[in-house]
N, C-alpha and C. Protein backbone atom coordinates (compact mmCIF):
# COMPACT_ATOMS: atom_id res chain seq x y z
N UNK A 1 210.22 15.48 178.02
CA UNK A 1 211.16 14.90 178.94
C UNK A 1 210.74 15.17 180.38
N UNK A 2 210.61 16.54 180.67
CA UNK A 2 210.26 16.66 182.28
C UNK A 2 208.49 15.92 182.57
N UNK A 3 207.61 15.69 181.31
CA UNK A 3 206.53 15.10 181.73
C UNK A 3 206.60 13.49 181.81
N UNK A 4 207.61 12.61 181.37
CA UNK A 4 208.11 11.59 181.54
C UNK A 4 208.88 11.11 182.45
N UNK A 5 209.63 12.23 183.47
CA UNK A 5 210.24 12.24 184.66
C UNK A 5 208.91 12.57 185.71
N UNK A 6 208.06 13.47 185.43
CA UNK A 6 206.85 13.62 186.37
C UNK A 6 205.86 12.41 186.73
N UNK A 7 205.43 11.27 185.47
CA UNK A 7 204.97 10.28 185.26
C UNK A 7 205.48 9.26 185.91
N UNK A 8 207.08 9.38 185.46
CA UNK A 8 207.49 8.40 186.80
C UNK A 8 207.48 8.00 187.85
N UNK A 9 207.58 10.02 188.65
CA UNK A 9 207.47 10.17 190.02
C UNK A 9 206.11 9.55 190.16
N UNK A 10 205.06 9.90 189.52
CA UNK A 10 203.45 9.67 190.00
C UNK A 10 203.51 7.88 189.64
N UNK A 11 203.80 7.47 188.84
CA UNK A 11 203.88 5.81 189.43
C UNK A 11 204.39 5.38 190.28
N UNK A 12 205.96 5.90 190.51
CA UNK A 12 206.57 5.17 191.73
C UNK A 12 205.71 5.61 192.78
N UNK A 13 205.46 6.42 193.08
CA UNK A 13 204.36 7.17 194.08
C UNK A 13 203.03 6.18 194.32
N UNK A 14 202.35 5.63 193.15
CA UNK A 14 201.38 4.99 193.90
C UNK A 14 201.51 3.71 193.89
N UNK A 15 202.61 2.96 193.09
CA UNK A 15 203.23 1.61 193.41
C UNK A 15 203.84 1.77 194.86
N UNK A 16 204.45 2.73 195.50
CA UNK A 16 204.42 2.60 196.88
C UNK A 16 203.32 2.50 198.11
N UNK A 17 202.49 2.48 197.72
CA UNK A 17 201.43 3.09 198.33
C UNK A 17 200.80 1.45 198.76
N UNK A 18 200.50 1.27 199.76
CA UNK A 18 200.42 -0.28 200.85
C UNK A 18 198.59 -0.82 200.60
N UNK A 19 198.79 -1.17 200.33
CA UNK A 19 196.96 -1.85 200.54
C UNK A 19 196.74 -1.28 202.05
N UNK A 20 195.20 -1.21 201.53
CA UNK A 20 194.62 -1.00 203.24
C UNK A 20 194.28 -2.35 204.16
N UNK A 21 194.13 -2.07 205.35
CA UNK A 21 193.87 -3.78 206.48
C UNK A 21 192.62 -4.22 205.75
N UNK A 22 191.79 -3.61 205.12
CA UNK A 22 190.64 -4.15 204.37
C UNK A 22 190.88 -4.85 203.61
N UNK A 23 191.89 -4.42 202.49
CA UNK A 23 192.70 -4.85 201.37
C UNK A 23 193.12 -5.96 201.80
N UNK A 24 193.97 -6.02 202.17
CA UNK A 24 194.83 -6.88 203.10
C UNK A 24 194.01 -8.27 203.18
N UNK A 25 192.82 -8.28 204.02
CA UNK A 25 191.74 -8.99 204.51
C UNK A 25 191.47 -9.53 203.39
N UNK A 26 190.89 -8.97 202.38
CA UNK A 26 190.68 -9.10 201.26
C UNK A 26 191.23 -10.66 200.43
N UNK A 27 192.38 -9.83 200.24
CA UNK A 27 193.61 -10.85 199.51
C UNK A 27 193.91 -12.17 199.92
N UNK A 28 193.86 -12.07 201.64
CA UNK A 28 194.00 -13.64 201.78
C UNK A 28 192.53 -14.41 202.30
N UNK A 29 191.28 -14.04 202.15
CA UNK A 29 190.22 -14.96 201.94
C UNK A 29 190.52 -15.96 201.29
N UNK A 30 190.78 -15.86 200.08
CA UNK A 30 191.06 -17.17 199.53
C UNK A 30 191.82 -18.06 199.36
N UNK A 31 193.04 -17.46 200.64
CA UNK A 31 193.91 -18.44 201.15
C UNK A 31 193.39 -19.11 201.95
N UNK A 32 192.68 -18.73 202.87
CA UNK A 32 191.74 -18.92 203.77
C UNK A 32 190.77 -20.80 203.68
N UNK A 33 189.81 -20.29 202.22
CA UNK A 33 189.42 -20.61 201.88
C UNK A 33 189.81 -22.73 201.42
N UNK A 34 191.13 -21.73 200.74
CA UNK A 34 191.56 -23.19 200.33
C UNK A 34 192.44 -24.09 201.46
N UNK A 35 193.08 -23.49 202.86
CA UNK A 35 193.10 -24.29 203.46
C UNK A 35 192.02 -24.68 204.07
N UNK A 36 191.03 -24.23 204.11
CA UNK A 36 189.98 -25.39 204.90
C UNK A 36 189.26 -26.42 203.82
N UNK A 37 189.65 -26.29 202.52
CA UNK A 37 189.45 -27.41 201.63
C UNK A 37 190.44 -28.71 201.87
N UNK A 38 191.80 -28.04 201.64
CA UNK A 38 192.25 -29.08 201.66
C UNK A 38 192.54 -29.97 203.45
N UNK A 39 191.56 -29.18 204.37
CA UNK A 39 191.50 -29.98 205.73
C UNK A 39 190.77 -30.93 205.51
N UNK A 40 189.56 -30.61 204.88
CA UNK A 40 188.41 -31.31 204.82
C UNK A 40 188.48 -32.40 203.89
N UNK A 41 189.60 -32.52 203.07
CA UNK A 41 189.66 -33.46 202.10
C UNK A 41 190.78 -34.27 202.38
N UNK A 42 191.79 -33.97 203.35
CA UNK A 42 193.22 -34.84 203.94
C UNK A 42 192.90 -35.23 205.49
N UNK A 43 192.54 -34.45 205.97
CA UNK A 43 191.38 -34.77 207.43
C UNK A 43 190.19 -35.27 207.39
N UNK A 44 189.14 -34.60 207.57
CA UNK A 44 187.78 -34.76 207.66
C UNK A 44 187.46 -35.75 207.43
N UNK A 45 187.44 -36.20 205.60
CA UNK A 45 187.03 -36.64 205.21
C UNK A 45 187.53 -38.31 205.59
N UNK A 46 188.57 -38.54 205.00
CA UNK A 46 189.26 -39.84 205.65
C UNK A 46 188.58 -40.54 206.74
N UNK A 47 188.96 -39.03 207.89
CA UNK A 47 188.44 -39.58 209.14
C UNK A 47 187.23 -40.06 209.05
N UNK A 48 185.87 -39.26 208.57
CA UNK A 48 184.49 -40.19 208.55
C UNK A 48 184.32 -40.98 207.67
N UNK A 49 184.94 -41.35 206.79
CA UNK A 49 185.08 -43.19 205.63
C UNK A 49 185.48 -43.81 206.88
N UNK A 50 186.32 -43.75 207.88
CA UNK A 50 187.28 -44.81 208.37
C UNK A 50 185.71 -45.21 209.73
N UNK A 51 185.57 -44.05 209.98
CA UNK A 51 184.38 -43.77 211.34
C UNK A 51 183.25 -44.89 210.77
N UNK A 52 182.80 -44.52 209.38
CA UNK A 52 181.66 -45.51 209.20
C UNK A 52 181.93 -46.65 208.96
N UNK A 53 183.29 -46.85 208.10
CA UNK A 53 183.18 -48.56 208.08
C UNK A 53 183.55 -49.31 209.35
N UNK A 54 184.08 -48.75 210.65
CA UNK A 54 184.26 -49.03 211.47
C UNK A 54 182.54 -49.62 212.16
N UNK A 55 181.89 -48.29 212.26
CA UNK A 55 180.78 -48.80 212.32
C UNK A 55 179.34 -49.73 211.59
N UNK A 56 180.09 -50.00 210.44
CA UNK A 56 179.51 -50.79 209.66
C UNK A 56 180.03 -52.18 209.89
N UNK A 57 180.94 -52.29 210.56
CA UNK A 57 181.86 -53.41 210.67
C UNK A 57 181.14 -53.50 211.89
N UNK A 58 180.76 -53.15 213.23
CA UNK A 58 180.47 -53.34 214.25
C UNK A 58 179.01 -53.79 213.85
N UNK A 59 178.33 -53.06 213.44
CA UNK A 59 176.46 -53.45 213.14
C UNK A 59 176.40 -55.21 212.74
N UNK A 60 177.55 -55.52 211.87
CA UNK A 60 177.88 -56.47 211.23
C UNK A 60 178.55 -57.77 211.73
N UNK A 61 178.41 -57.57 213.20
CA UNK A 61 179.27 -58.68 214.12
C UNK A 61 177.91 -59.76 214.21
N UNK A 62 178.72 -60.82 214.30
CA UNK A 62 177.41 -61.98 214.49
C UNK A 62 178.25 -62.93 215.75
N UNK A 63 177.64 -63.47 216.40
CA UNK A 63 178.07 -64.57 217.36
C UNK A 63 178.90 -65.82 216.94
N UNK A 64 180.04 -66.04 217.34
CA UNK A 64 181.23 -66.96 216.21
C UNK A 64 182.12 -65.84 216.25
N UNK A 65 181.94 -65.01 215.41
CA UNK A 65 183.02 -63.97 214.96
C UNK A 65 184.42 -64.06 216.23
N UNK A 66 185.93 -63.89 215.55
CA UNK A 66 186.76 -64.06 216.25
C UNK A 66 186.78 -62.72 216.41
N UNK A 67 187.40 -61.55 217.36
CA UNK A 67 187.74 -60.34 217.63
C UNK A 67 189.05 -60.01 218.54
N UNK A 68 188.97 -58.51 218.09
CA UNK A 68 190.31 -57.72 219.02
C UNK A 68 189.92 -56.64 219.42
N UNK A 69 190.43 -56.41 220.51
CA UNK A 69 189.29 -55.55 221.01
C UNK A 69 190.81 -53.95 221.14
N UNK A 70 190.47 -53.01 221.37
CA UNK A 70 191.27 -52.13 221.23
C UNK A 70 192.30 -52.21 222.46
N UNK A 71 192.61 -52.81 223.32
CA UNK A 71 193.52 -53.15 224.40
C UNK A 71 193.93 -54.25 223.96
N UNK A 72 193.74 -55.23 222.91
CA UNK A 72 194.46 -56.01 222.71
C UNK A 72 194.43 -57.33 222.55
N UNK A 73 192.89 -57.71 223.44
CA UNK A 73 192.67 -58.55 223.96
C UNK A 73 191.61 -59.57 222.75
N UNK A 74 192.52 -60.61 222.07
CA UNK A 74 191.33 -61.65 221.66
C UNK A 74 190.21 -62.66 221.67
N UNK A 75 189.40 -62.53 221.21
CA UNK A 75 188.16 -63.72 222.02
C UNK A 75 187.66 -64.40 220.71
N UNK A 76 186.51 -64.87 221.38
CA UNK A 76 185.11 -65.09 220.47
C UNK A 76 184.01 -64.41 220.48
N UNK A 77 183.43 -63.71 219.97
CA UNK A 77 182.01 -63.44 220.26
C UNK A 77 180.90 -63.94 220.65
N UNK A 78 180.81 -64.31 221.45
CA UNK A 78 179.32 -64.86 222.11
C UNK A 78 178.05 -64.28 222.50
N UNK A 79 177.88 -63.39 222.22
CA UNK A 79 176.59 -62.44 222.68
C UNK A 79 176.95 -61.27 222.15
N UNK A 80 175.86 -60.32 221.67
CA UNK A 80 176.01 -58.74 221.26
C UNK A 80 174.79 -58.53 221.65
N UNK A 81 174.71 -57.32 222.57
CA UNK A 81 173.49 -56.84 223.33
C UNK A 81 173.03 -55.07 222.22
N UNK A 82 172.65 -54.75 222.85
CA UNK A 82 173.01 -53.20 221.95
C UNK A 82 173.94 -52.13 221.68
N UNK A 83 174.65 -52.61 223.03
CA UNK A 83 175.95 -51.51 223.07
C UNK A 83 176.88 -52.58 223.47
N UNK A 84 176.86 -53.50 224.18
CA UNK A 84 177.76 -54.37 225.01
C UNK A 84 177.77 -55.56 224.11
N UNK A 85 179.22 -56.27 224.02
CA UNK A 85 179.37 -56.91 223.35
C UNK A 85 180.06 -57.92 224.69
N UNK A 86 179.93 -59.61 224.34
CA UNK A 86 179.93 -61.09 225.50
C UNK A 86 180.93 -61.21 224.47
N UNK A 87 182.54 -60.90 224.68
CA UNK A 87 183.47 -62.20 224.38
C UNK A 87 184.21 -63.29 225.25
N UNK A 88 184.28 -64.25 224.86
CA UNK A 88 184.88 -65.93 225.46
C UNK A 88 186.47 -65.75 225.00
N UNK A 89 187.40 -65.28 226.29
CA UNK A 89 188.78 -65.02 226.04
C UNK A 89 189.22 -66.39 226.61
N UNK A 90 188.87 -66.82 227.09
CA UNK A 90 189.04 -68.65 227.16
C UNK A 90 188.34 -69.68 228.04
N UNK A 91 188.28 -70.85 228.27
CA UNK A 91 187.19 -71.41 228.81
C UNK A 91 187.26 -70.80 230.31
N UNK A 92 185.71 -70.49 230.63
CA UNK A 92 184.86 -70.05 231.58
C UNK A 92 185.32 -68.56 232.38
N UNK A 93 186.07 -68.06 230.68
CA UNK A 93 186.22 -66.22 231.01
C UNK A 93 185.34 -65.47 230.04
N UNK A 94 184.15 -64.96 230.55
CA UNK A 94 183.94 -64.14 229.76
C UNK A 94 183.66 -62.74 230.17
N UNK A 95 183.77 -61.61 229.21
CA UNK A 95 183.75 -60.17 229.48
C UNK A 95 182.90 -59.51 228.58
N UNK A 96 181.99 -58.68 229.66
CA UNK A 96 181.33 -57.44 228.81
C UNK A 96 181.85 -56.46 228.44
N UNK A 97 182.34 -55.73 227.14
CA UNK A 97 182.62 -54.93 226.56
C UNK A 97 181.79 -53.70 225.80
N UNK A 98 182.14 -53.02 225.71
CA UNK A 98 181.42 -51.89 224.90
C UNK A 98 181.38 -52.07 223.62
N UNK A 99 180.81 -52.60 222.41
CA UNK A 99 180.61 -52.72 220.90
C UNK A 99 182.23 -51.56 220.66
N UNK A 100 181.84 -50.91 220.82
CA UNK A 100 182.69 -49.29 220.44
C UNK A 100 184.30 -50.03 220.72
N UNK A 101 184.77 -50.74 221.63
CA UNK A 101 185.93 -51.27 221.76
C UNK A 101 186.18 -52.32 221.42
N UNK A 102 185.60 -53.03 220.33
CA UNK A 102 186.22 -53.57 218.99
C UNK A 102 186.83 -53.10 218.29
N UNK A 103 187.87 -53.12 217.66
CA UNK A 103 188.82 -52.68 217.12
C UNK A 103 188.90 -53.66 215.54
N UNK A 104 189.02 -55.09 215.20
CA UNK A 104 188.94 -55.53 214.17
C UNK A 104 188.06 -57.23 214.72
N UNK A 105 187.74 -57.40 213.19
CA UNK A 105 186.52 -58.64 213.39
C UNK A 105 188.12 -59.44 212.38
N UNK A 106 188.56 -60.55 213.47
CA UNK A 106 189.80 -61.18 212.59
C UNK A 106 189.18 -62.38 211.46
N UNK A 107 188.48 -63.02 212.05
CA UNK A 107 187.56 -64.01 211.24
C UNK A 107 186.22 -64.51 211.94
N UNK A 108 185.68 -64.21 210.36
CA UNK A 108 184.15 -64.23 210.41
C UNK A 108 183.99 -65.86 210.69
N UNK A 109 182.35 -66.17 211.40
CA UNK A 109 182.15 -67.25 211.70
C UNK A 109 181.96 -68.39 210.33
């Protein structure tokens, strides 16, 4: 009986007893861990699918093509230089744009 009351004391004793800041450190690595998975798979990732077809969509402009450009503004495509893109927003307006501020190709030629 008194070595079953002693046993007790010595468990409750080291069930009290706190992890160390090492410990500690320890334990949540792999909390750690899994939020930067699930960034990279609800963020990241998304974001560069959306990045390339954007830019796959731009490589892919041909002269004809109707467009919108990210301010809003619709044309025609008339020229694509390497970075600068010639749209015809109506007769005898046209504007140099940056490729990069296309926003959607509405219909192909």
């Amino acid at each position: 009986m008194v070595y079953d009351i002693i046993n007790l004391i010595q468990i409750s004793a080291i069930a009290a007893k706190k992890p160390s800041g090492t410990q500690q450190f320890m334990m949540m690595m792999p909390m750690f861990g899994i939020m930067i998975v699930i960034l990279y798979l609800f963020i990241w990732k998304p974001q560069q699918k959306k990045q390339k077809e954007h830019d796959n969509m731009l490589g892919a402009m041909q002269k004809g093509d109707k467009v919108i450009t990210v301010g809003g503004l619709h044309g025609t495509l008339i020229g694509v230089k390497e970075d600068i893109a010639v749209i015809k927003v109506s007769e005898n307006v046209k504007l140099e744009i940056n490729k990069s501020a296309i926003s959607t190709i509405v219909k192909k030629k």
